[in-house]
N, C-alpha and C. Protein backbone atom coordinates (compact mmCIF):
# COMPACT_ATOMS: atom_id res chain seq x y z
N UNK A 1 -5.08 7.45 -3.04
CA UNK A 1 -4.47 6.14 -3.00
C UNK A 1 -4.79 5.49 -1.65
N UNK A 2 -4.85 4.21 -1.23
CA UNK A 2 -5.39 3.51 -0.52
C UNK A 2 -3.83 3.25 0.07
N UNK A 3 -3.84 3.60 1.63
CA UNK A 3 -2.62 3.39 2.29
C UNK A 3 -2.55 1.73 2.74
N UNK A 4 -3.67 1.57 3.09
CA UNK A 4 -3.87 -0.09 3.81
C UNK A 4 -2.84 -0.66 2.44
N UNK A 5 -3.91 -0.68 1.47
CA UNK A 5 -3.44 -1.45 0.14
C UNK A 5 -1.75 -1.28 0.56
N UNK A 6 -1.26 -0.07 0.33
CA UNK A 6 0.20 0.10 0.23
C UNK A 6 0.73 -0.52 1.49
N UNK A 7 0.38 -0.55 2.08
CA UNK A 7 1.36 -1.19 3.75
C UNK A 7 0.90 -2.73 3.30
N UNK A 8 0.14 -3.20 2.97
CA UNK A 8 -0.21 -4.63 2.78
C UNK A 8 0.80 -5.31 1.39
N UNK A 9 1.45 -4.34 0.43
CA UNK A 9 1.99 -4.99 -0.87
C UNK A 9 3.60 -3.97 -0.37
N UNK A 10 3.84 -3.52 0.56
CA UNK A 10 5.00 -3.05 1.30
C UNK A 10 5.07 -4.26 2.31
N UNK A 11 4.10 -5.05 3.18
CA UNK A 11 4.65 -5.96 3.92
C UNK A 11 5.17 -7.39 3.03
N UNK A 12 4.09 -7.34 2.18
CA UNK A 12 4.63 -8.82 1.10
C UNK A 12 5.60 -8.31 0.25
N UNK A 13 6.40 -7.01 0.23
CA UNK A 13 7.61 -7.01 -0.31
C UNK A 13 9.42 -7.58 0.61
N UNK A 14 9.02 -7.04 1.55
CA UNK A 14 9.50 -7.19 3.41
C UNK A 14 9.37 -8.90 3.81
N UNK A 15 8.14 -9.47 3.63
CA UNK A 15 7.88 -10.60 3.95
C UNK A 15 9.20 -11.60 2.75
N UNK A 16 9.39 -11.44 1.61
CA UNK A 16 9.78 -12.09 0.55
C UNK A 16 11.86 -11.57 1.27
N UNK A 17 12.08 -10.45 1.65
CA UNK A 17 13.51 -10.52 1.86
C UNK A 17 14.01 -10.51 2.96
N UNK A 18 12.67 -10.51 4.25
CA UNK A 18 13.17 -11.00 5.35
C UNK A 18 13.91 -12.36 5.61
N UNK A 19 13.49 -12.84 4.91
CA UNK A 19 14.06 -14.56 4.55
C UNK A 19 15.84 -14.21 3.92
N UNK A 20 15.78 -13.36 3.59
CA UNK A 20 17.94 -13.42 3.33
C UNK A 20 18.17 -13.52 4.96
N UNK A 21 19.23 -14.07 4.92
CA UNK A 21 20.41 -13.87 5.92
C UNK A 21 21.12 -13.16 6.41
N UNK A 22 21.19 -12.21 5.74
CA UNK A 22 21.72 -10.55 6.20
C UNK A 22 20.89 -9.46 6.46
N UNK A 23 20.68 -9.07 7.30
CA UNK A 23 19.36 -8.11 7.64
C UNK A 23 20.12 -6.80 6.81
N UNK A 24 20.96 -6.39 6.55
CA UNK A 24 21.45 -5.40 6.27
C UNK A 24 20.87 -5.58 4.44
N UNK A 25 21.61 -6.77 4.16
CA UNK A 25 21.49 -6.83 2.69
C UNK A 25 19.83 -7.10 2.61
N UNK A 26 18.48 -7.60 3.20
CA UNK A 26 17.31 -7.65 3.24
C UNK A 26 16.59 -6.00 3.24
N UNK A 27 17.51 -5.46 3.87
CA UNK A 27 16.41 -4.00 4.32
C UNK A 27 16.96 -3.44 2.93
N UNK A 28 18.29 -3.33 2.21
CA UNK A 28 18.54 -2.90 1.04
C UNK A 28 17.61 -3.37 0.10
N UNK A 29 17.49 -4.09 -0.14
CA UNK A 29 16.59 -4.78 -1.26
C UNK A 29 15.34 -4.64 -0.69
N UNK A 30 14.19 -4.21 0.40
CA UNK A 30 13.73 -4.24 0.13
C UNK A 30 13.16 -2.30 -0.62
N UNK A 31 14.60 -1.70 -0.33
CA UNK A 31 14.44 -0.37 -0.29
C UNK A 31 14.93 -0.45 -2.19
N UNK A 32 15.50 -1.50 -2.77
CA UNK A 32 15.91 -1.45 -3.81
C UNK A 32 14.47 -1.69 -4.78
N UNK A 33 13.55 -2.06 -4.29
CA UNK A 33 12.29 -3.15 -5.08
C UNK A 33 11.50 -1.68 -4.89
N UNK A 34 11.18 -1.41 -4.19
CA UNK A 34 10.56 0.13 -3.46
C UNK A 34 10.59 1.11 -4.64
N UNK A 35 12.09 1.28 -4.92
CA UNK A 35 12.89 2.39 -5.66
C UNK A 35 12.57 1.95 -6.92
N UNK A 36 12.90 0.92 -7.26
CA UNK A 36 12.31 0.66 -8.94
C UNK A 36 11.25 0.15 -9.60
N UNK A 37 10.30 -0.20 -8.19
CA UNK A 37 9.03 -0.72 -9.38
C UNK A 37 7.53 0.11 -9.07
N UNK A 38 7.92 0.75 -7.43
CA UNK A 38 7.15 1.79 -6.94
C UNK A 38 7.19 3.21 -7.69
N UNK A 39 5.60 3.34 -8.23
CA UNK A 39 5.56 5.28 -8.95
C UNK A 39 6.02 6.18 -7.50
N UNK A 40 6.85 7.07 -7.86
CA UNK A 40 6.72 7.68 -6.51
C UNK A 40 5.70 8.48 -5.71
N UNK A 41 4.57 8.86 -6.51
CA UNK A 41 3.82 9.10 -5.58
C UNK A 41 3.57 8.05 -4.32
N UNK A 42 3.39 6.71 -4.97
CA UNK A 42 3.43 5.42 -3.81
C UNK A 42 4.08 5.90 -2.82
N UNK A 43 5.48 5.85 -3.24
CA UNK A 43 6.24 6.00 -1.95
C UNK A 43 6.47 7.11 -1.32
N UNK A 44 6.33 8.19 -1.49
CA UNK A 44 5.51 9.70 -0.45
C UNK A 44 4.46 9.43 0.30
N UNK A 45 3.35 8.35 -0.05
CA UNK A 45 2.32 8.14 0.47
C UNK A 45 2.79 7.10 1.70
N UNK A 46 3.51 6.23 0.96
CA UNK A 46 4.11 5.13 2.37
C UNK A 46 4.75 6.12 3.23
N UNK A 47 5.58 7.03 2.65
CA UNK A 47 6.69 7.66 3.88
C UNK A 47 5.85 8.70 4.43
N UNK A 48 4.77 9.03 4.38
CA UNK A 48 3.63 9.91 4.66
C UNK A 48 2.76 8.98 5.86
N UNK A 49 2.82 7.92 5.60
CA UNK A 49 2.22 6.77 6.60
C UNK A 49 3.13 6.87 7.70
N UNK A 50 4.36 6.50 7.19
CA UNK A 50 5.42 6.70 8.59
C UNK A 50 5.22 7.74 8.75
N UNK A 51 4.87 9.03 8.52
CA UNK A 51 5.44 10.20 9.42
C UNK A 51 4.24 10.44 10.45
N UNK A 52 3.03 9.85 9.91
CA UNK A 52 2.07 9.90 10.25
C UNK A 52 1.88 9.06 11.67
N UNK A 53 2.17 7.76 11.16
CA UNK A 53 1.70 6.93 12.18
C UNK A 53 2.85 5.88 12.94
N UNK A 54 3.75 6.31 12.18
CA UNK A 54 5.40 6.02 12.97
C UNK A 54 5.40 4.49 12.66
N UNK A 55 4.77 4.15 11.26
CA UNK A 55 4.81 3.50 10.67
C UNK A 55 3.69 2.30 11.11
N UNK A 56 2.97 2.13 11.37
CA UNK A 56 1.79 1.30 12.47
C UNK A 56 1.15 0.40 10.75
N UNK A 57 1.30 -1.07 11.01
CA UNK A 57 1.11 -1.73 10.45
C UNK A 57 1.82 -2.83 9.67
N UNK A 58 3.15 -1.76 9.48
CA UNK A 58 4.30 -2.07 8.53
C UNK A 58 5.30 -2.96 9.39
N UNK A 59 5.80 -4.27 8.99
CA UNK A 59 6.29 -4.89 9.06
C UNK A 59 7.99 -4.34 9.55
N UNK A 60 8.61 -4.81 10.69
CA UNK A 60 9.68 -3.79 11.12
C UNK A 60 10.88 -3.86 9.92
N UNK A 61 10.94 -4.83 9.00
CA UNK A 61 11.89 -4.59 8.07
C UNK A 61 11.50 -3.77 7.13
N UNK A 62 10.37 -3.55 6.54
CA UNK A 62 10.13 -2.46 6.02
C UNK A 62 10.39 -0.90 6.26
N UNK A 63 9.57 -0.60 8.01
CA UNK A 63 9.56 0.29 8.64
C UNK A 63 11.57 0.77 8.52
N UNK A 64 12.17 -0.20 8.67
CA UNK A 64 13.73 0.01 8.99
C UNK A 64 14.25 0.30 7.78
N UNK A 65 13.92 -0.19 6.50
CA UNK A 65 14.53 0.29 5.28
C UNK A 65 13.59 1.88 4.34
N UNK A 66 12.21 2.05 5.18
CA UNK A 66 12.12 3.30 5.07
C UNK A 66 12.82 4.31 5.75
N UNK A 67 13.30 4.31 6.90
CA UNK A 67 13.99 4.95 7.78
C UNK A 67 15.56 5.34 7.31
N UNK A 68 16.03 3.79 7.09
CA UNK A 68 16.92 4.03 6.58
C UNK A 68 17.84 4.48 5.38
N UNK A 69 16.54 4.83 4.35
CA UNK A 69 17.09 5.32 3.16
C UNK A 69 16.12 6.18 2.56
N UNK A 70 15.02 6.74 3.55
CA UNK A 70 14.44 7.54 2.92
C UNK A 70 14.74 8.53 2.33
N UNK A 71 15.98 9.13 1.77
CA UNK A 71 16.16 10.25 0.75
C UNK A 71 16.64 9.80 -0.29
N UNK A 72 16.45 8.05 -0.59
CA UNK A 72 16.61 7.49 -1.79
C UNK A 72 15.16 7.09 -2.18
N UNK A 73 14.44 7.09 -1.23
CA UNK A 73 12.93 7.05 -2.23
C UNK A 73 12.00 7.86 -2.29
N UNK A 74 12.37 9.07 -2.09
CA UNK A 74 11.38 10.31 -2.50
C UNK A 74 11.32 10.94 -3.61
């Protein structure tokens, strides 16, 4: 699987709920969109990027709702 690809359709997921008003309720959703429309191999491979590269590329609301709920998307 192509990681670029995945950090690039992980930042335009991030990009679309950075725009709420609640950073709290933004990093949920974007960990909620992640969780249900991502196969999980995807998202082992994203959280494989973070472990890797401490997330380098990824948009910090992303990076923050992998962090923060990664044992809801593995």
């Amino acid at each position: 699987m192509d990681t670029d690809n995945l950090v690039r359709m992980a930042n335009r997921i991030g990009e679309f709920f950075q725009t709420m008003p609640e950073r709290e309720e933004a990093v949920l959703g974007v960990t909620q969109h992640l969780r249900r429309y991502w196969e999980p191999r995807m998202r082992r491979e994203l959280l494989a990027h973070l472990d890797h590269t401490g997330g380098g590329g990824l948009l910090p609301i992303v990076r923050d709702a992998l962090l923060a709920h990664r044992n809801e998307l593995i």
